[in-house]
C-alpha atoms as a PDB file:
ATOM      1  CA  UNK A   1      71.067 107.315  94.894  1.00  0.00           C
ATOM      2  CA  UNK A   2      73.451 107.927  97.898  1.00  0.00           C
ATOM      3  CA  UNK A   3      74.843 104.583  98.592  1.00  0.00           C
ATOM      4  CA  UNK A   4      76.656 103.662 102.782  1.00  0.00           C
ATOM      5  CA  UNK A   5      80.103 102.625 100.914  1.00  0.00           C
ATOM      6  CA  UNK A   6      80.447 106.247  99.213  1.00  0.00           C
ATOM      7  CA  UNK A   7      80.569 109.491 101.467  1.00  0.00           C
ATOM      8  CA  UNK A   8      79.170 111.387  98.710  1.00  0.00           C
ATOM      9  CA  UNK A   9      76.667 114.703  99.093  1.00  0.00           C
ATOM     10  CA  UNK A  10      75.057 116.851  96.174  1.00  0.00           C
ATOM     11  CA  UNK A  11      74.491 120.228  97.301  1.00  0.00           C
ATOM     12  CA  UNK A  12      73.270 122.163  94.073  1.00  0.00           C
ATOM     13  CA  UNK A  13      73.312 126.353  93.899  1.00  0.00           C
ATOM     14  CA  UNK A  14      72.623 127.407  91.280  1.00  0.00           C
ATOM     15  CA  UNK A  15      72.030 130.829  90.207  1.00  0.00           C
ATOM     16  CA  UNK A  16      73.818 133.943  88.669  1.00  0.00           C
ATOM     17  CA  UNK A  17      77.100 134.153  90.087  1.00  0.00           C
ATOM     18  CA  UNK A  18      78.986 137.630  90.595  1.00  0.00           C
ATOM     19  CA  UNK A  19      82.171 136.141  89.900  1.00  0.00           C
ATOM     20  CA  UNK A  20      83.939 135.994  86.034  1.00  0.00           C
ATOM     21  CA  UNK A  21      86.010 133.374  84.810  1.00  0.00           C
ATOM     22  CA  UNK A  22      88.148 133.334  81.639  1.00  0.00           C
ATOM     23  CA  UNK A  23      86.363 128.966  81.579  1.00  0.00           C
ATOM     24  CA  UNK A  24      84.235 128.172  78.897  1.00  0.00           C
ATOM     25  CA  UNK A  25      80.879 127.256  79.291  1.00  0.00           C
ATOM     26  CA  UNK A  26      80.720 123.547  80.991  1.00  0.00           C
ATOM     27  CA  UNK A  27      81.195 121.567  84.112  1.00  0.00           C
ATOM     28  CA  UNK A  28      84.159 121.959  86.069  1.00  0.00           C
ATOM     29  CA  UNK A  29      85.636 119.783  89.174  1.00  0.00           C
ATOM     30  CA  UNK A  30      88.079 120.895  91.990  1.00  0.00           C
ATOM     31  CA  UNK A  31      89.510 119.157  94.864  1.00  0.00           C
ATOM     32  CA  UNK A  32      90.828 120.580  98.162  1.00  0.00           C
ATOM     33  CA  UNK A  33      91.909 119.202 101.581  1.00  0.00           C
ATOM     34  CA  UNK A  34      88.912 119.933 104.386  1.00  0.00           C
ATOM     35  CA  UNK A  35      89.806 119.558 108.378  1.00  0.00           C
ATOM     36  CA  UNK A  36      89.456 115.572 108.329  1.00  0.00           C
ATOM     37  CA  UNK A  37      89.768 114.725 104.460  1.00  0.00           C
ATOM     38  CA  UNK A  38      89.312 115.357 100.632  1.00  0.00           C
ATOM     39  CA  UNK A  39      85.780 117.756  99.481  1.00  0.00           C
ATOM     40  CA  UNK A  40      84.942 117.936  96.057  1.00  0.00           C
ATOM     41  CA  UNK A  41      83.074 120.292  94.055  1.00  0.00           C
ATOM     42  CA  UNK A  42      81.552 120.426  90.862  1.00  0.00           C
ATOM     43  CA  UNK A  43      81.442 124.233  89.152  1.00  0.00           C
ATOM     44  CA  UNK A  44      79.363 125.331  86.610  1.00  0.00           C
ATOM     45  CA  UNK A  45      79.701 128.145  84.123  1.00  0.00           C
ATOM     46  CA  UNK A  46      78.029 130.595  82.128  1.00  0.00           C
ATOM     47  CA  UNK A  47      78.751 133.249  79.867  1.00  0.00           C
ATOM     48  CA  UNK A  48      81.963 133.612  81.674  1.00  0.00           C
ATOM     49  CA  UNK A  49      80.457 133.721  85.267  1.00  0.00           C
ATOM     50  CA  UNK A  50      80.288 130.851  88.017  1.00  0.00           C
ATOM     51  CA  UNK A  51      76.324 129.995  87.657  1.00  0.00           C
ATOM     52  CA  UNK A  52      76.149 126.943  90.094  1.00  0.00           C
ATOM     53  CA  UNK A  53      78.022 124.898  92.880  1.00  0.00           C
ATOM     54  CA  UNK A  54      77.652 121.125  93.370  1.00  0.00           C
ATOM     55  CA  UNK A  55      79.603 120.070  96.295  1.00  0.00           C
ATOM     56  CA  UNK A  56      79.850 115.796  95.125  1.00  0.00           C
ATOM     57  CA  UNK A  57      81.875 114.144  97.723  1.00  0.00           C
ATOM     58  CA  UNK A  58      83.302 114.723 101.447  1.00  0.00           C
ATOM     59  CA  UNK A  59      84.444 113.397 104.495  1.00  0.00           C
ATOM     60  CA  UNK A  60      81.131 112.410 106.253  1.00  0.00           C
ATOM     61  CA  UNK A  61      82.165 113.303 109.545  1.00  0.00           C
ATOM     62  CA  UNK A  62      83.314 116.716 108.455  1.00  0.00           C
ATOM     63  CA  UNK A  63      80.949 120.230 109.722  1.00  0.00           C
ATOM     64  CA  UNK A  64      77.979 119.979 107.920  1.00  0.00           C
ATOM     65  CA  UNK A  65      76.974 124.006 107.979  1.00  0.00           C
ATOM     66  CA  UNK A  66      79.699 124.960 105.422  1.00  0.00           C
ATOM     67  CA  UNK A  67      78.430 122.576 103.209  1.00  0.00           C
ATOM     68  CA  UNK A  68      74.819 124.279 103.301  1.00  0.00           C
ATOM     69  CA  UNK A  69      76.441 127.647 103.276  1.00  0.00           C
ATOM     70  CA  UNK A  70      79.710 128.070 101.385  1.00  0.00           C
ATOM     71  CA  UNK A  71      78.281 127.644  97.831  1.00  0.00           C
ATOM     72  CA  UNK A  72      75.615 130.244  98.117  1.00  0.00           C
ATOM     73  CA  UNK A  73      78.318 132.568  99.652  1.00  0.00           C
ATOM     74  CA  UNK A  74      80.492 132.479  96.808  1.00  0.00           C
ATOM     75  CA  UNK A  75      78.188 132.887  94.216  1.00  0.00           C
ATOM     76  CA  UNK A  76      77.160 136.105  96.300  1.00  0.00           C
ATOM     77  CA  UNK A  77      80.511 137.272  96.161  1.00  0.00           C
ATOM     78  CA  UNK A  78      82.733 139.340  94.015  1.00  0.00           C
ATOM     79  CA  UNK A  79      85.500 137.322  94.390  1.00  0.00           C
ATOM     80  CA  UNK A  80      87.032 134.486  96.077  1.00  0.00           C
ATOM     81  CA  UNK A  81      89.170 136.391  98.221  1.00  0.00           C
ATOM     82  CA  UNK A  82      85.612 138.139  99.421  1.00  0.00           C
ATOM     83  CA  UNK A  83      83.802 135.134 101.161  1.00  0.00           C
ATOM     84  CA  UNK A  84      83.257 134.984 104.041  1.00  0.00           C
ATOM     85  CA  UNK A  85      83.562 131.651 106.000  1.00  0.00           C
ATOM     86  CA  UNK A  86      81.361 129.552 108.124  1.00  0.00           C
ATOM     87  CA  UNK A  87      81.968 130.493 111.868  1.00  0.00           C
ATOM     88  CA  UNK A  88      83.140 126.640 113.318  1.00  0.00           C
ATOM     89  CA  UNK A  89      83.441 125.745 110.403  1.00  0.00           C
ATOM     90  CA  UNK A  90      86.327 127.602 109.047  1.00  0.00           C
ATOM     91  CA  UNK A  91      88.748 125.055 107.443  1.00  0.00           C
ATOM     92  CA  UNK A  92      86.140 123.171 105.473  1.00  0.00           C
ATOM     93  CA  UNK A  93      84.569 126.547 104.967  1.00  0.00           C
ATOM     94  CA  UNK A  94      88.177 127.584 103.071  1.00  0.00           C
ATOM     95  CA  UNK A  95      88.765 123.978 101.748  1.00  0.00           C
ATOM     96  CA  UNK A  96      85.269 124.475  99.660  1.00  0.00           C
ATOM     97  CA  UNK A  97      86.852 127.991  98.202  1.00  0.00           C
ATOM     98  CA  UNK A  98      90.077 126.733  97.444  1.00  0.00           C
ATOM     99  CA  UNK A  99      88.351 123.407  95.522  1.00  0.00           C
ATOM    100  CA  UNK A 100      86.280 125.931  93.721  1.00  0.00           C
ATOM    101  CA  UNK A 101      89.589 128.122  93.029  1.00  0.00           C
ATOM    102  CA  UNK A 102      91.097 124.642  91.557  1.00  0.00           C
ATOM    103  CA  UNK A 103      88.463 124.136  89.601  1.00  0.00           C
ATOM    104  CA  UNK A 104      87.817 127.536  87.747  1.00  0.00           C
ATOM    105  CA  UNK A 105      92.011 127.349  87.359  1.00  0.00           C
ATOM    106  CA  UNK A 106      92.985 129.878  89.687  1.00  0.00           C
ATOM    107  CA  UNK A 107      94.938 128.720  92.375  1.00  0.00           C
ATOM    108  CA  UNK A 108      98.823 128.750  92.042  1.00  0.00           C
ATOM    109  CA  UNK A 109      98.463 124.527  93.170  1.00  0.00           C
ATOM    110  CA  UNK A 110      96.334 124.126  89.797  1.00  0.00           C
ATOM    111  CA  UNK A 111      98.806 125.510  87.355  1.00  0.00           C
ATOM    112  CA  UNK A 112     100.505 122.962  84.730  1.00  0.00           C
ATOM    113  CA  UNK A 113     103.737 122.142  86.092  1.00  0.00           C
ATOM    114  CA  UNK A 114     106.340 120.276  83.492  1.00  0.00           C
ATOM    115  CA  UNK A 115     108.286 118.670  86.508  1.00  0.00           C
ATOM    116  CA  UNK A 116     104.887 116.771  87.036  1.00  0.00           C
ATOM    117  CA  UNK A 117     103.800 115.646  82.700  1.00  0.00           C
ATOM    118  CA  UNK A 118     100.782 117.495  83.253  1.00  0.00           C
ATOM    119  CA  UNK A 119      99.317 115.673  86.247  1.00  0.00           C
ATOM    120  CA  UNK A 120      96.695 116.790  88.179  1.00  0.00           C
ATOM    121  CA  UNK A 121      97.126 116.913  91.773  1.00  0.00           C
ATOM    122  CA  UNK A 122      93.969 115.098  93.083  1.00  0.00           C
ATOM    123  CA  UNK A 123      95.356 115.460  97.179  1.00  0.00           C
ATOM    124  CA  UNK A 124      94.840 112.165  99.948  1.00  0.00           C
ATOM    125  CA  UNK A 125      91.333 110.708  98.008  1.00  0.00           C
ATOM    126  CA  UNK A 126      90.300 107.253  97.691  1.00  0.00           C
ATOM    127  CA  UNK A 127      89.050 107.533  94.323  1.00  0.00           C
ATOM    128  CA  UNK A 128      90.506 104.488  93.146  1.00  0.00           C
ATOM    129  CA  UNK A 129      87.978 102.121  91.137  1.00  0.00           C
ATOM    130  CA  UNK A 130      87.283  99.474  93.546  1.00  0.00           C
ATOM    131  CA  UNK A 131      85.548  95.615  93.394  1.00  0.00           C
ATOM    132  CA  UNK A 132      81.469  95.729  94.279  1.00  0.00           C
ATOM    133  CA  UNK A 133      80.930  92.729  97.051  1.00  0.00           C
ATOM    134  CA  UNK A 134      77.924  92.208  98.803  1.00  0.00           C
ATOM    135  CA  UNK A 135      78.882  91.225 102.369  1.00  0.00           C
ATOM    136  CA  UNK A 136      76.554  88.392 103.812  1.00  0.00           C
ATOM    137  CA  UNK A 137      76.444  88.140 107.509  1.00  0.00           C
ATOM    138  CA  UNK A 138      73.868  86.950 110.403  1.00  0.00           C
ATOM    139  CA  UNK A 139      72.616  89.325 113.352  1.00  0.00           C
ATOM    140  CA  UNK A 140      72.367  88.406 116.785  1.00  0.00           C
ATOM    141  CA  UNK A 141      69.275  86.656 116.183  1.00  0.00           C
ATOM    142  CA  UNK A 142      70.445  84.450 113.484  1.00  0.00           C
ATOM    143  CA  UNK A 143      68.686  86.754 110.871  1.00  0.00           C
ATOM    144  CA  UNK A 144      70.732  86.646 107.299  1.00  0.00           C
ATOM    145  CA  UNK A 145      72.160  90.227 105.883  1.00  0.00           C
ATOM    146  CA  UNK A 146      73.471  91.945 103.215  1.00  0.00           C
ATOM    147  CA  UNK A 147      75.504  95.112 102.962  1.00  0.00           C
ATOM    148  CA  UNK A 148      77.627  96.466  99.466  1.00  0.00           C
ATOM    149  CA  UNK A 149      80.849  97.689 100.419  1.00  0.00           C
ATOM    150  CA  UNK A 150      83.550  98.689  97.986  1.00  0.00           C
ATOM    151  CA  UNK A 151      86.808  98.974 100.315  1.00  0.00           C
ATOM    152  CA  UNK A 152      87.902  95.253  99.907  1.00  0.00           C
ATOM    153  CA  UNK A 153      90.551  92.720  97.957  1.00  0.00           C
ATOM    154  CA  UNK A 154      92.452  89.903  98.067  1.00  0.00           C
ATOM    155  CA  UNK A 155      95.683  90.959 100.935  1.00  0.00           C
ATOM    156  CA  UNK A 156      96.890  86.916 101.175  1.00  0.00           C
ATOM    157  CA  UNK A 157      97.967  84.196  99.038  1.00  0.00           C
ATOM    158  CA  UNK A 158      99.080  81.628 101.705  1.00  0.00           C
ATOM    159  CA  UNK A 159      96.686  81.703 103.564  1.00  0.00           C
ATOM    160  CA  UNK A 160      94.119  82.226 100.959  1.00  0.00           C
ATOM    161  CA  UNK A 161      93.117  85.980 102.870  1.00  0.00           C
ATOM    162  CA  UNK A 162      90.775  88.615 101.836  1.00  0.00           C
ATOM    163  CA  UNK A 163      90.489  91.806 103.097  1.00  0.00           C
ATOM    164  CA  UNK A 164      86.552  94.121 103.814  1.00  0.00           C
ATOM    165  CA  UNK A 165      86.616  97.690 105.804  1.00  0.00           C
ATOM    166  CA  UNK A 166      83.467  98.752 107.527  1.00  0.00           C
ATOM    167  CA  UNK A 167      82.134 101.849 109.385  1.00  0.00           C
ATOM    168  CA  UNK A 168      81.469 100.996 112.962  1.00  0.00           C
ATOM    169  CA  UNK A 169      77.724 102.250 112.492  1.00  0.00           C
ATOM    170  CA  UNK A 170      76.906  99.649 109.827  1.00  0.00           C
ATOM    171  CA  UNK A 171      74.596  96.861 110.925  1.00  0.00           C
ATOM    172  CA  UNK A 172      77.000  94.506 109.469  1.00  0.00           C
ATOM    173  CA  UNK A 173      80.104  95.734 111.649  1.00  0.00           C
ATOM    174  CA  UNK A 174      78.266  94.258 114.596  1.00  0.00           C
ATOM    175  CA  UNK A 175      77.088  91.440 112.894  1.00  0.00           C
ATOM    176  CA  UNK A 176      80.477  90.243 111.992  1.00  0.00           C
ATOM    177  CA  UNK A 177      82.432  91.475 115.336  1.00  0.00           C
ATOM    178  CA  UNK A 178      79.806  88.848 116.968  1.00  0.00           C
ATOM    179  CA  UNK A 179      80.028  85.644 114.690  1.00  0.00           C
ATOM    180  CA  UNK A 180      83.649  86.196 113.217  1.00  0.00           C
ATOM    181  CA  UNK A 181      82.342  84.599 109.492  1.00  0.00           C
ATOM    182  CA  UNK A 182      81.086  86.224 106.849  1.00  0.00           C
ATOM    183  CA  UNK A 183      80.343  85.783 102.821  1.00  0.00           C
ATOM    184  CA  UNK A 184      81.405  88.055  99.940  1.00  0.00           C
ATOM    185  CA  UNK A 185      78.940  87.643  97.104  1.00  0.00           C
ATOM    186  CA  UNK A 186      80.207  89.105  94.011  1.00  0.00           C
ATOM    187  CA  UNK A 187      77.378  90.362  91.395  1.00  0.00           C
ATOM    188  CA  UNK A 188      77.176  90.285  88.129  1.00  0.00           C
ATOM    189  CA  UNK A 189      75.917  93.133  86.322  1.00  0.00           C
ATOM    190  CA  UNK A 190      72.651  91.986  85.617  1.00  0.00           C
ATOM    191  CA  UNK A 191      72.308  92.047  89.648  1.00  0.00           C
ATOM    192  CA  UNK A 192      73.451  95.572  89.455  1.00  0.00           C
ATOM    193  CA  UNK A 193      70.093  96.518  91.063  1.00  0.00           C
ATOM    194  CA  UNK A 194      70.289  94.431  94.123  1.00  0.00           C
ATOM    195  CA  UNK A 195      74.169  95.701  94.649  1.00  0.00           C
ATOM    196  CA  UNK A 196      72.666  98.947  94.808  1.00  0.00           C
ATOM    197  CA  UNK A 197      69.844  98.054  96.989  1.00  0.00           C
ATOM    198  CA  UNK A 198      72.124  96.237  99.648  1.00  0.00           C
ATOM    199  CA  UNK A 199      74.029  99.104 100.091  1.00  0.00           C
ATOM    200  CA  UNK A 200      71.067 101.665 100.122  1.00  0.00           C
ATOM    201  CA  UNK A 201      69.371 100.419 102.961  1.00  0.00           C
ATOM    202  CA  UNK A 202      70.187  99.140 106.636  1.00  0.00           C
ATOM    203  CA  UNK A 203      69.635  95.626 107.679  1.00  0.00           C
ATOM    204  CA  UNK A 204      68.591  97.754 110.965  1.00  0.00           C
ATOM    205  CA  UNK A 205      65.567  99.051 109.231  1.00  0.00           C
ATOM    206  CA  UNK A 206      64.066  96.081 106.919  1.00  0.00           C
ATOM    207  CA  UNK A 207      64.491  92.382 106.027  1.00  0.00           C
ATOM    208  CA  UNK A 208      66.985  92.986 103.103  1.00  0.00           C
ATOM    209  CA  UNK A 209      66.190  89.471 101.451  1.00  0.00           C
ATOM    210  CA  UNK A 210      62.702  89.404 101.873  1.00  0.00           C
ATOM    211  CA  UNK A 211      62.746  93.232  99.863  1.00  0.00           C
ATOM    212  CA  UNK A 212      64.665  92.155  97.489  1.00  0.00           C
ATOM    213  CA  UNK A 213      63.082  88.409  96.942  1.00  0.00           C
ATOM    214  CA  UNK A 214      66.897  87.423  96.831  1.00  0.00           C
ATOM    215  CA  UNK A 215      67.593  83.709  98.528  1.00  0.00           C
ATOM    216  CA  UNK A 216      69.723  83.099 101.482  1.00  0.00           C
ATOM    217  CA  UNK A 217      71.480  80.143 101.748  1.00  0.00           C
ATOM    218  CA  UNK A 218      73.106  79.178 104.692  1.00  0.00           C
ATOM    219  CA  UNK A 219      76.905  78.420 104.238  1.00  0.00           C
ATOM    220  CA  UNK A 220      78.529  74.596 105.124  1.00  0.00           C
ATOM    221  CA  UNK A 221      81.786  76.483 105.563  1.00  0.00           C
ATOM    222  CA  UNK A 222      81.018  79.587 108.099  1.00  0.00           C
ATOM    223  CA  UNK A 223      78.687  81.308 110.214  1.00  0.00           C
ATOM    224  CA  UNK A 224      77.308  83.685 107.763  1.00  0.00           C
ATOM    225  CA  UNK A 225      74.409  83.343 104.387  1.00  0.00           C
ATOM    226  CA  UNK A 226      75.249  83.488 101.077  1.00  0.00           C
ATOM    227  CA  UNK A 227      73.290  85.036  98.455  1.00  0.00           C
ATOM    228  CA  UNK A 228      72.098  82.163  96.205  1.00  0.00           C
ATOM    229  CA  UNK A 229      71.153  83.985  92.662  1.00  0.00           C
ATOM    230  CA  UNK A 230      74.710  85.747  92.904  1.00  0.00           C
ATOM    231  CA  UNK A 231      77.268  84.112  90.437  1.00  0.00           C
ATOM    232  CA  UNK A 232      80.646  84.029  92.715  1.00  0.00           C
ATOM    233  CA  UNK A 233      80.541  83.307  96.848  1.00  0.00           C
ATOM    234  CA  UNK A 234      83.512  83.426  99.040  1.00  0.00           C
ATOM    235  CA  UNK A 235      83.078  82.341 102.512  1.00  0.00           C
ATOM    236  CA  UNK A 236      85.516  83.389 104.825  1.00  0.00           C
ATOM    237  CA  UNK A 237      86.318  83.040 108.694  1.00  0.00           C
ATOM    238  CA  UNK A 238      87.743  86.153 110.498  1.00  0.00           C
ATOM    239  CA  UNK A 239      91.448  86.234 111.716  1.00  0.00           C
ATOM    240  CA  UNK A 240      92.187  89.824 112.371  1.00  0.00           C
ATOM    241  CA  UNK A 241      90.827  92.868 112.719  1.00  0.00           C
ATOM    242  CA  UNK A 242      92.305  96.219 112.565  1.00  0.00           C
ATOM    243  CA  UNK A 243      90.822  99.860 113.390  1.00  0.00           C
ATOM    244  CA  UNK A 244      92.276 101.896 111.417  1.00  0.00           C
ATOM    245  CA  UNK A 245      90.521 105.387 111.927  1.00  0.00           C
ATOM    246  CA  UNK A 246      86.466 105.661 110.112  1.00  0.00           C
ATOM    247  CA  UNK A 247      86.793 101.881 109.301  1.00  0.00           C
ATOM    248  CA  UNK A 248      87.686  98.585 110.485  1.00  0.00           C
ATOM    249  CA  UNK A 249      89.290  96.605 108.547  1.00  0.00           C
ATOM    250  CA  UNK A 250      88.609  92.702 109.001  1.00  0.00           C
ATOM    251  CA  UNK A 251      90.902  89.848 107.483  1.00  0.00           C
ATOM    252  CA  UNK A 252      89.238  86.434 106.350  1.00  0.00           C
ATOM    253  CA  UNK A 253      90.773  83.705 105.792  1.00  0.00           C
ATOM    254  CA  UNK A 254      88.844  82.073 102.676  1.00  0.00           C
ATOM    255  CA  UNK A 255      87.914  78.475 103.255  1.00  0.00           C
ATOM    256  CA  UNK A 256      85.271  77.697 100.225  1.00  0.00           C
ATOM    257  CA  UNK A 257      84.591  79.633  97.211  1.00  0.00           C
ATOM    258  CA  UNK A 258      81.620  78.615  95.605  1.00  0.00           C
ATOM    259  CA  UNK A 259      81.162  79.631  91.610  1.00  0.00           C
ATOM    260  CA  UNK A 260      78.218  78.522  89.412  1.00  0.00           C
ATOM    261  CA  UNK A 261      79.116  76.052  86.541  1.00  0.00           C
ATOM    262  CA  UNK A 262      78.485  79.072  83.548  1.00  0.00           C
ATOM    263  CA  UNK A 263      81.300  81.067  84.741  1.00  0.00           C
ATOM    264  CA  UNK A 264      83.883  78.737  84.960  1.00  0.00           C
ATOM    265  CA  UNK A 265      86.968  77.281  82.499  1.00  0.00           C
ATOM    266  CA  UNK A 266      87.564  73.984  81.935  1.00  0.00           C
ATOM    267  CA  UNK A 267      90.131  74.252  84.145  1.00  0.00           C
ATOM    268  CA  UNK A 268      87.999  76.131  86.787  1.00  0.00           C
ATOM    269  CA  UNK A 269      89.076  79.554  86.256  1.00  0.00           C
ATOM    270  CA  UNK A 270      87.005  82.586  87.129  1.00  0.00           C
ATOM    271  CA  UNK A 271      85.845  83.529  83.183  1.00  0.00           C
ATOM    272  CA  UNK A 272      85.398  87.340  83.719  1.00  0.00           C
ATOM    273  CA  UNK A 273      83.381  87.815  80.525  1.00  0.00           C
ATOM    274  CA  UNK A 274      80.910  85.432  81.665  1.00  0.00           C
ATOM    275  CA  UNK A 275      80.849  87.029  85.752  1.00  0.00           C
ATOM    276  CA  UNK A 276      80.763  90.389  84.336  1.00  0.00           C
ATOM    277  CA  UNK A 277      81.792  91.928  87.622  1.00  0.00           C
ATOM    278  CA  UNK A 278      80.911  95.305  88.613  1.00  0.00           C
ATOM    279  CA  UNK A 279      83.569  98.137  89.357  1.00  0.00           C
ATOM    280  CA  UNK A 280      82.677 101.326  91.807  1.00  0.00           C
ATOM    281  CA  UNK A 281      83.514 104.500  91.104  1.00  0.00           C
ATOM    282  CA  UNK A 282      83.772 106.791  94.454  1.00  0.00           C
ATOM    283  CA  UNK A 283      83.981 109.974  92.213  1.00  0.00           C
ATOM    284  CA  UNK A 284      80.907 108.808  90.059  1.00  0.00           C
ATOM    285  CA  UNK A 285      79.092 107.447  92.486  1.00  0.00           C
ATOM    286  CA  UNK A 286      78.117 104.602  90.429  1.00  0.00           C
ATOM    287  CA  UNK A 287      78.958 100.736  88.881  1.00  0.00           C
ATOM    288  CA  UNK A 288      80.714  99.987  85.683  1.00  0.00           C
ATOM    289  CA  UNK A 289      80.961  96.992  83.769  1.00  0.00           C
ATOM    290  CA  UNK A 290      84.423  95.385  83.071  1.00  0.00           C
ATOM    291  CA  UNK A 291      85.839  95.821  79.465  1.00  0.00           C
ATOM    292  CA  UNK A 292      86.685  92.640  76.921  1.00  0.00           C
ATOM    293  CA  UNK A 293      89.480  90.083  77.893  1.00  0.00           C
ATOM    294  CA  UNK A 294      92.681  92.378  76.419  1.00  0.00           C
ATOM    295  CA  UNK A 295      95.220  89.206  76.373  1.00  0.00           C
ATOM    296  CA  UNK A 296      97.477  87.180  78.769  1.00  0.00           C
ATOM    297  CA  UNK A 297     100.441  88.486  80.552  1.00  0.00           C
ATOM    298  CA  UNK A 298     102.620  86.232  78.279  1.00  0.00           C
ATOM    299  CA  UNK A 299     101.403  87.464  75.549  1.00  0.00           C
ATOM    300  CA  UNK A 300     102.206  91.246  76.217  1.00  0.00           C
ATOM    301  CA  UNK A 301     105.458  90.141  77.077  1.00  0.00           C
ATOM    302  CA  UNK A 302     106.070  88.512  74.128  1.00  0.00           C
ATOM    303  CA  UNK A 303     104.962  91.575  72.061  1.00  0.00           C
ATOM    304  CA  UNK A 304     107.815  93.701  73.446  1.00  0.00           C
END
């Protein structure tokens, strides 16, 4: 499933490859810098020879045609150093042959260096795991939205501040340029489904809660819905906004977080084993659950 907060494309070739490697058989990923941002491939082999191509993520604004062409150029080739590349195209044409170079171990960037412990070089990639907030907004109409987006946190303490970033060409970009409020609804991993759901679709295109047969509440705080089955609500008025380049990021000042009683302390802490938050992957393409409560910082301190 291609989610709108991942730029991610699978473009599987797959046949037998002209080109030997000294790799053993598997699956085998490489990164390389296109014209406007990070591509990455996947590589398989086979009996010592490159069998398939699976380009897995890129800048979505990059030249498509090298995409479509590269892979079945290389594995038509003798060599590397004997493809050809995509006329208007040429950079991310190179940048796919270079990530496939990384990834079979031949290019002079992917040898171990000591200076370095053995880290890969991964190049400017926002593969970091990242939160999973639905982002609840109204259209010009007064029509209640959803949208997943995974480029978010907390950026203030004082003011209470959190931070989304949206593509211009979501629905929920101009929702929330025109009533300066929005929600974040944070899922749990039972609603892992709807997360995915929210950010498959376009608010454009279909009625979002009446698809899902999710419940939108109106908020007492700000101009936007919350989602009323989701555990964890944050409503938030808009105080800046910043272009930055592909997204905009938008500041919100929090003025109510709503929580259901279950996943609170006595004290009225956030219990994360009882939330069960989702984490996003950019590289997977996909949600993972969050791991066992591990300690306090005190407590690590005090162990050292």
């Amino acid at each position: 499933m291609k989610f709108f907060l991942s730029c991610i494309l699978l473009v599987p070739v797959i046949l037998n490859g002209q080109i030997r490697t000294h790799r053993p058989d598997g699956v085998y990923t490489g990164i390389s810098q296109g014209y406007s941002g990070a591509i990455s491939v996947q590589v398989t082999v086979k009996s010592g020879q490159v069998a398939g191509i699976m380009i897995t993520e890129y800048p979505e604004y990059e030249l498509p045609d090298a995409f479509m062409e590269i892979p079945g150029r290389i594995l038509g080739a003798s060599s590397l150093d004997a493809v050809d590349t995509v006329t208007g195209a040429t950079i991310s044409s190179a940048a796919i042959v270079e990530a496939v170079r990384k990834a079979l171990g031949t290019s002079p960037e992917s040898k171990d260096s000591p200076g370095l412990e053995r880290k890969i070089s991964l190049g400017a990639r926002t593969v970091l795991p990242a939160p999973v907030w639905v982002i609840g907004s109204f259209d010009s109409t007064g029509n209640p939205n959803a949208m997943t987006a995974a480029w978010v946190g907390i950026c203030c303490s004082r003011p209470p501040a959190l931070m989304i970033a949206l593509r211009k060409a979501t629905y929920t970009y101009g929702n929330i340029m025109q009533t300066k409020a929005f929600t974040v609804n944070i899922p749990s991993e039972k609603l892992a489904p709807a997360a995915a759901y929210f950010g498959r679709v376009s608010g454009r295109d279909v009625d979002k809660f009446a698809e899902s047969g999710l419940t939108p509440v109106l908020s007492d705080s700000v101009n936007a819905p919350f989602i009323k089955e989701f555990p964890l609500i944050v409503e938030c008025r808009v105080i800046h906004e910043l272009e930055i380049g592909l997204h905009t990021m938008f500041i919100g000042r929090i003025m109510d977080v709503k929580a259901d009683p279950s996943i609170l302390s006595e004290n009225g802490g956030i219990l994360v084993d009882r939330l069960k938050p989702l984490i996003f992957s950019p590289g997977m393409g996909g949600f993972y659950g969050v791991s066992d409560f591990l300690g306090t910082i005190a407590e690590f301190i005090e162990k050292n």
